[in-house]
N, C-alpha and C. Protein backbone atom coordinates (compact mmCIF):
# COMPACT_ATOMS: atom_id res chain seq x y z
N UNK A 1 102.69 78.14 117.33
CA UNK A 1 103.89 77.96 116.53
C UNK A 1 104.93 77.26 117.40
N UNK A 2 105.64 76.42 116.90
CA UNK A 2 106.54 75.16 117.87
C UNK A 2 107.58 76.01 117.94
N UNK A 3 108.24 77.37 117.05
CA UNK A 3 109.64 77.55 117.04
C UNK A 3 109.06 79.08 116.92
N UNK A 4 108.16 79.55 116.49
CA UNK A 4 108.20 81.00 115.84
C UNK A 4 108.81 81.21 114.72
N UNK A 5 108.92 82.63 114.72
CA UNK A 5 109.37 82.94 113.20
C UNK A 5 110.16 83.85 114.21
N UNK A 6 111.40 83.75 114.00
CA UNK A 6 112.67 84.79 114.33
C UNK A 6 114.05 85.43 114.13
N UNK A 7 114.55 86.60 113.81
CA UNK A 7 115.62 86.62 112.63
C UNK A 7 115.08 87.61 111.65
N UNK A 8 116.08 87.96 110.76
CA UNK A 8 115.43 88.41 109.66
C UNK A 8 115.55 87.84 108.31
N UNK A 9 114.94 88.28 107.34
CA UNK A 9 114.96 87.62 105.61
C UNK A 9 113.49 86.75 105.35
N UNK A 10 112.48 86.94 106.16
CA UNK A 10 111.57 86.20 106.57
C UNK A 10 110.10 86.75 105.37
N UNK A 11 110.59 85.90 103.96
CA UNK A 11 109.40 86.56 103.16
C UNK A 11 107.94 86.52 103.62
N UNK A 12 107.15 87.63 103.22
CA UNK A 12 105.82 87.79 103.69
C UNK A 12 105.32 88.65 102.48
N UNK A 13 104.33 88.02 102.29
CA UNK A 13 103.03 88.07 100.72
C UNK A 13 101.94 88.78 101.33
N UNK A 14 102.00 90.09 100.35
CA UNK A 14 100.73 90.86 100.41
C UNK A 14 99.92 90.04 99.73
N UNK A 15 99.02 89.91 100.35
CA UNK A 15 97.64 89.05 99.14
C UNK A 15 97.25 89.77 97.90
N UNK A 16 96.83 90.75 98.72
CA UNK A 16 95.75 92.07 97.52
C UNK A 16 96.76 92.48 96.34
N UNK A 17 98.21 92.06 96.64
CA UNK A 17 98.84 92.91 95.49
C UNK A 17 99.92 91.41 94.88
N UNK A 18 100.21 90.84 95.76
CA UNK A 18 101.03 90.05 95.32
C UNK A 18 102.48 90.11 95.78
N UNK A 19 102.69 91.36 96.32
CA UNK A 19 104.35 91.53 96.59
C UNK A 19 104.26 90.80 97.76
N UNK A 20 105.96 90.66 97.69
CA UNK A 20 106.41 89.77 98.17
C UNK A 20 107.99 90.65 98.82
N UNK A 21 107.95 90.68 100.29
CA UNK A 21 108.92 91.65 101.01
C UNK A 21 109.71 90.77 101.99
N UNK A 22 110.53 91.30 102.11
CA UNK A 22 111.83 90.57 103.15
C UNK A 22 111.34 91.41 104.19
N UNK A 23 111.14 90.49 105.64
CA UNK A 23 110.65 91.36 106.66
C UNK A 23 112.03 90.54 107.81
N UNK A 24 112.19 91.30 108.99
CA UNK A 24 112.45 91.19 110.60
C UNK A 24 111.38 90.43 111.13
N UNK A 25 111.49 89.67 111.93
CA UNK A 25 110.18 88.92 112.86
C UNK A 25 111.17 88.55 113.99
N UNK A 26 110.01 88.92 115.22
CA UNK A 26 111.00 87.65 116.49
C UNK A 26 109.57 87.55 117.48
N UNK A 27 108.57 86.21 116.71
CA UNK A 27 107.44 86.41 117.58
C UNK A 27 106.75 85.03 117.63
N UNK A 28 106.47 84.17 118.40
CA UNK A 28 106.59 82.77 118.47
C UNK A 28 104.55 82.72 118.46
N UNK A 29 103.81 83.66 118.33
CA UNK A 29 102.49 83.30 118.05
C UNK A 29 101.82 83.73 116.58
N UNK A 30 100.61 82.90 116.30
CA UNK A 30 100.20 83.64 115.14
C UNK A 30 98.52 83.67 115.10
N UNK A 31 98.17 84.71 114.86
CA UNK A 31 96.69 84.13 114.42
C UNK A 31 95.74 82.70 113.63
N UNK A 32 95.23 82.17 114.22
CA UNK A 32 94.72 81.40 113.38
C UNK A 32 93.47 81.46 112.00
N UNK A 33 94.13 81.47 111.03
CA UNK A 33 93.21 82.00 110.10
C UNK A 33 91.47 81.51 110.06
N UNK A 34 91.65 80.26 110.72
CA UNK A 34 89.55 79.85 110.59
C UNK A 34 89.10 80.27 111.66
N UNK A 35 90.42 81.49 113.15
CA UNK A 35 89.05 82.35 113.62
C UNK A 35 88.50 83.23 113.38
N UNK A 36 89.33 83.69 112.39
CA UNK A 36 88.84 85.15 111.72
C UNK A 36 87.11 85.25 110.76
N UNK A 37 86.44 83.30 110.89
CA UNK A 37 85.61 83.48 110.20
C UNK A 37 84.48 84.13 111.20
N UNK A 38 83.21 84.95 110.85
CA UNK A 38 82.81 85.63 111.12
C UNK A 38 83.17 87.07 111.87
N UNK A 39 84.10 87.36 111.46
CA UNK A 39 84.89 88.96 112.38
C UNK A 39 85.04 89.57 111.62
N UNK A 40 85.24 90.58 111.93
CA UNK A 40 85.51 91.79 110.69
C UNK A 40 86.72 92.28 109.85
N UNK A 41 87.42 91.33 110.45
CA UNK A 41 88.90 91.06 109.54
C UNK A 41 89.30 90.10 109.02
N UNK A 42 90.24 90.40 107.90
CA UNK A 42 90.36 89.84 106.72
C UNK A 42 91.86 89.82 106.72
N UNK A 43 92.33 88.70 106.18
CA UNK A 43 93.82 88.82 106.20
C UNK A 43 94.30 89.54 105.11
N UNK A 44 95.40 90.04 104.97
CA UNK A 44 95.94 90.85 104.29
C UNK A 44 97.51 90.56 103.87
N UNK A 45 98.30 89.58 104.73
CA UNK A 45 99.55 89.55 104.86
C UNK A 45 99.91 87.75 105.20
N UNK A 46 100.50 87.27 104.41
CA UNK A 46 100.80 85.43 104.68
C UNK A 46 102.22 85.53 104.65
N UNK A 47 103.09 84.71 105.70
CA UNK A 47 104.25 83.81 105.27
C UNK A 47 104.54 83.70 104.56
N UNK A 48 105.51 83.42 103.50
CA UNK A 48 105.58 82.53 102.60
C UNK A 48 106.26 81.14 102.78
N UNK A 49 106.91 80.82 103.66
CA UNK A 49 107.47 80.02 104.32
C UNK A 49 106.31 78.91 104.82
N UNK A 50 105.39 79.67 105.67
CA UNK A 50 104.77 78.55 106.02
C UNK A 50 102.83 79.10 106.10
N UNK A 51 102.86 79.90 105.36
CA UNK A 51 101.52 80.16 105.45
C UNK A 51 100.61 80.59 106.99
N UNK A 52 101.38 80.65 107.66
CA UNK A 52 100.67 81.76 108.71
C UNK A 52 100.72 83.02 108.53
N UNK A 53 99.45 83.54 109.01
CA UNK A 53 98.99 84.98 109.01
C UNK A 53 99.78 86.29 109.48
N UNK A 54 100.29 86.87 108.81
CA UNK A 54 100.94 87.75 108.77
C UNK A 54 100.73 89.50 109.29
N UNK A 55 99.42 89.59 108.43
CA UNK A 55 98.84 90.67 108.51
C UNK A 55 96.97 90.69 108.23
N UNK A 56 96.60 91.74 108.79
CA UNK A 56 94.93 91.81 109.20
C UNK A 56 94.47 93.07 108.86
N UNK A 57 93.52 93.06 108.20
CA UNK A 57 92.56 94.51 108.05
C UNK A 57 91.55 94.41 108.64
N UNK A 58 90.64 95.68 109.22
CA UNK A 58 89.17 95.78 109.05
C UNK A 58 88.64 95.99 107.98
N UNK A 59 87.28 94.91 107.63
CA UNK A 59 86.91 94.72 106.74
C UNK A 59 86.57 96.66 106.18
N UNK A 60 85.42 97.45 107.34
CA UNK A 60 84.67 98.50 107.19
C UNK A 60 85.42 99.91 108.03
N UNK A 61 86.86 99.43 108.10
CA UNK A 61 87.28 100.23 109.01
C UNK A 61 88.82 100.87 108.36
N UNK A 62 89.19 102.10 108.87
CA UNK A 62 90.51 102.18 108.56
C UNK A 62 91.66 101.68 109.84
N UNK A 63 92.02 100.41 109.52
CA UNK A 63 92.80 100.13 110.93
C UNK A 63 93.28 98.76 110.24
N UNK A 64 94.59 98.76 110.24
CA UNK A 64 95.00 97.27 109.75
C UNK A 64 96.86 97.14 110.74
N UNK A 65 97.38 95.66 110.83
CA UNK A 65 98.15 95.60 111.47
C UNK A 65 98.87 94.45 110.71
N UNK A 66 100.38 94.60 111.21
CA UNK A 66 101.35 93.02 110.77
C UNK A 66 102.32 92.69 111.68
N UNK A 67 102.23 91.23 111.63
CA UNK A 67 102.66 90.61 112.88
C UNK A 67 104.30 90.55 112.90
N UNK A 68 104.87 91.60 111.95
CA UNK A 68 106.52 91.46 111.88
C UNK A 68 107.00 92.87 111.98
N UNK A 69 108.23 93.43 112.19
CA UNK A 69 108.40 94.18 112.16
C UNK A 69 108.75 95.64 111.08
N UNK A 70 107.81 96.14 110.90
CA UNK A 70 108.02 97.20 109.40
C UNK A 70 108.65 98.30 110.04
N UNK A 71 109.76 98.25 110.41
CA UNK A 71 110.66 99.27 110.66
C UNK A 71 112.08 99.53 109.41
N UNK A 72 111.52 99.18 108.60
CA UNK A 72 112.41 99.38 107.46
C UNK A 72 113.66 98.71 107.25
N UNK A 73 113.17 97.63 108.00
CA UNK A 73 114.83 96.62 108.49
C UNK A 73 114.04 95.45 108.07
N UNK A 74 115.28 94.28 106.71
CA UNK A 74 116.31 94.08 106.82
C UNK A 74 116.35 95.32 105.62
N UNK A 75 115.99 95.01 104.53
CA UNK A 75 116.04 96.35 103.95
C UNK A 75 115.54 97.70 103.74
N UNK A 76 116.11 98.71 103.71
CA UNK A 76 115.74 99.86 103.90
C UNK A 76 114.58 100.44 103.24
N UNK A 77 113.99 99.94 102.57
CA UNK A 77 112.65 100.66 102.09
C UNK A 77 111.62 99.54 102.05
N UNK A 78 111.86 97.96 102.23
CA UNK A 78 110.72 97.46 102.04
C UNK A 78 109.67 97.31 102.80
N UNK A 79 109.36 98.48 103.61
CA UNK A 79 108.31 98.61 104.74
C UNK A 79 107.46 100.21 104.03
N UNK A 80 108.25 100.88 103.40
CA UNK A 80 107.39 101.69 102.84
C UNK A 80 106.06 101.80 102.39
N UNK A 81 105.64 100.37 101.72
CA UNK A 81 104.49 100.45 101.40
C UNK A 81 103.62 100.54 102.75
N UNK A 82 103.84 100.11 103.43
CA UNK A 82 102.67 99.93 104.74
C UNK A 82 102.75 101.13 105.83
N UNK A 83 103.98 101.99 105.29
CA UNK A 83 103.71 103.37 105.78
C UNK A 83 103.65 104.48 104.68
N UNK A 84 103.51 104.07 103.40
CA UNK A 84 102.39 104.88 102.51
C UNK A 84 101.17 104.92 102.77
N UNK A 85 100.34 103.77 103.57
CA UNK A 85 99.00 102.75 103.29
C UNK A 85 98.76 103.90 104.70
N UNK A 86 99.28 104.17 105.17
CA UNK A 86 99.07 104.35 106.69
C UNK A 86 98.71 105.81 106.58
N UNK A 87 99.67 106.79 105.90
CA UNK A 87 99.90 108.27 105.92
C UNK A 87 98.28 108.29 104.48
N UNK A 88 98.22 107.65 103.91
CA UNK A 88 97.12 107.71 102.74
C UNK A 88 95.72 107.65 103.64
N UNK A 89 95.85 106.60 104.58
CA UNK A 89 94.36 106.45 105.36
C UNK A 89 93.72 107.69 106.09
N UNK A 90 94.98 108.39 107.19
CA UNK A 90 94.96 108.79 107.64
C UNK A 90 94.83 110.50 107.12
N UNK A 91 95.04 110.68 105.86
CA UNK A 91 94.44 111.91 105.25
C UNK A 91 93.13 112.21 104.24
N UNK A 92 92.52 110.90 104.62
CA UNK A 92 91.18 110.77 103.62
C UNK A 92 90.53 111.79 104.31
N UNK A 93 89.87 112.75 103.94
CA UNK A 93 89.33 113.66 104.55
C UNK A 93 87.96 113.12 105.49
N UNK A 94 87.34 113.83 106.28
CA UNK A 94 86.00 113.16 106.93
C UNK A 94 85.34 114.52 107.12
N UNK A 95 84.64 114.32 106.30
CA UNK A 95 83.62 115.94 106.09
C UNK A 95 84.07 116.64 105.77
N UNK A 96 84.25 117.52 106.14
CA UNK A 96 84.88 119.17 105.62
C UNK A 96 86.09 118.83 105.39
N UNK A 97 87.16 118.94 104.86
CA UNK A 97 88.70 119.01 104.81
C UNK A 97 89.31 119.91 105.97
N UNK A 98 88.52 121.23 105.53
CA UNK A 98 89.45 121.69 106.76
C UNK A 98 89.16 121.86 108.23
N UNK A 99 88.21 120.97 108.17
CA UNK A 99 87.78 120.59 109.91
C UNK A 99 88.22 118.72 110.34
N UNK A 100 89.20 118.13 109.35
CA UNK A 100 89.44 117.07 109.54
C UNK A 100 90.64 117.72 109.97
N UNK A 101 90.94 116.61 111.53
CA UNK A 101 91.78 116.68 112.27
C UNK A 101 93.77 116.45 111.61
N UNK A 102 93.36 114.84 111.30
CA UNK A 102 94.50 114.35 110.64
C UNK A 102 94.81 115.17 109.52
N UNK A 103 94.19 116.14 108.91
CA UNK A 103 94.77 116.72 107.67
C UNK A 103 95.56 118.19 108.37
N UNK A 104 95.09 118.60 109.40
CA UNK A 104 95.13 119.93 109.92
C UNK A 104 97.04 119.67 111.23
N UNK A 105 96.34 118.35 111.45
CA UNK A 105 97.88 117.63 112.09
C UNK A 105 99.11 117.26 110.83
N UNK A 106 98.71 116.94 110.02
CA UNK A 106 99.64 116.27 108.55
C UNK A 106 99.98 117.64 107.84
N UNK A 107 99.57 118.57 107.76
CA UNK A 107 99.91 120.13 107.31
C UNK A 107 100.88 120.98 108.05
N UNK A 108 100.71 120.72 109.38
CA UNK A 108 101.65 121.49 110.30
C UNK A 108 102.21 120.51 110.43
N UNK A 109 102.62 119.51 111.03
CA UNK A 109 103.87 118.66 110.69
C UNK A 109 104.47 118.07 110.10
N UNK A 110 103.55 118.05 109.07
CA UNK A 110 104.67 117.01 107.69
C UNK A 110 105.93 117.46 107.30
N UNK A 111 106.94 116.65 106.94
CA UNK A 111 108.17 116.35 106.31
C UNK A 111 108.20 116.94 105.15
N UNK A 112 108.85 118.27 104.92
CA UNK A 112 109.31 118.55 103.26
C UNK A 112 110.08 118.35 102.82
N UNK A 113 110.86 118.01 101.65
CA UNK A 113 112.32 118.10 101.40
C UNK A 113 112.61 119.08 100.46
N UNK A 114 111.32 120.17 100.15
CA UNK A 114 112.05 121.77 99.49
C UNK A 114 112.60 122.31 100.49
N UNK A 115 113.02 123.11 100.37
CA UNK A 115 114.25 124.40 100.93
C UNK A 115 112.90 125.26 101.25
N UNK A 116 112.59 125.43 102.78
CA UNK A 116 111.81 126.74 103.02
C UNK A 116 111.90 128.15 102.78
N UNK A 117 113.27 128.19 102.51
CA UNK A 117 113.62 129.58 102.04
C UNK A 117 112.96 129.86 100.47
C-alpha cells in the first residue's frame, strides 16, 4: 500500500452479509488477495474504498481476524457484530457441554445486567 489506510470513517464490507461499517485503521500493509489461493482462508472483510482485504477466516476452523481496528471506535457499536461472532464461536459446545472449557469460563465470568439480588 503506497499511503495505507489511516484515520477513521474508513468503510469496510462484510462479504457474507453485505454490511457495510465505519471502522478506525492506521496500518500501511494488506494482504494480497491471489495469495490466499490455495490456503485455508477465505476473505471475509473488503475496503470499500479501494478493495483491499480487510478481513480473513479459516475456511475449517473457528479463528478469523480484521485488519482495522474493532474497538468500537469511530462509532460506538459498529464493532459489535465481530464481538457477537467471537463470544458465539467460542461457546459452541465441544462434546459434553459441561466439560467444555469456554462454556465453564463464559458461566463464571460473564457480564449480567439483572440485579443479583
Amino acid at each position: 500500500m503506497k499511503f495505507g489506510h489511516r484515520g477513521s470513517n474508513h468503510p469496510v464490507k462484510h462479504i457474507p452479509t453485505g454490511k457495510v461499517t465505519m471502522t478506525a485503521q492506521n496500518h500501511g500493509f494488506a494482504i494480497k488477495r491471489e495469495s490466499l489461493e490455495n490456503t485455508p482462508l477465505i476473505v471475509t472483510h473488503v475496503a470499500v474504498n479501494d478493495g483491499s482485504v480487510e478481513g480473513v477466516e479459516l475456511k475449517d476452523q473457528s479463528a478469523f481476524s480484521v485488519q482495522y481496528h474493532p474497538e468500537a471506535a469511530p462509532g460506538p457499536m459498529d464493532a459489535n457484530d465481530l464481538f457477537d461472532q467471537f463470544m458465539n464461536r467460542i461457546l459452541q459446545p465441544v462434546g459434553d457441554d459441561e466439560k467444555c472449557l469456554n462454556v465453564k469460563i463464559f458461566k463464571k465470568y460473564s457480564y449480567s445486567d439483572q440485579d443479583p439480588s
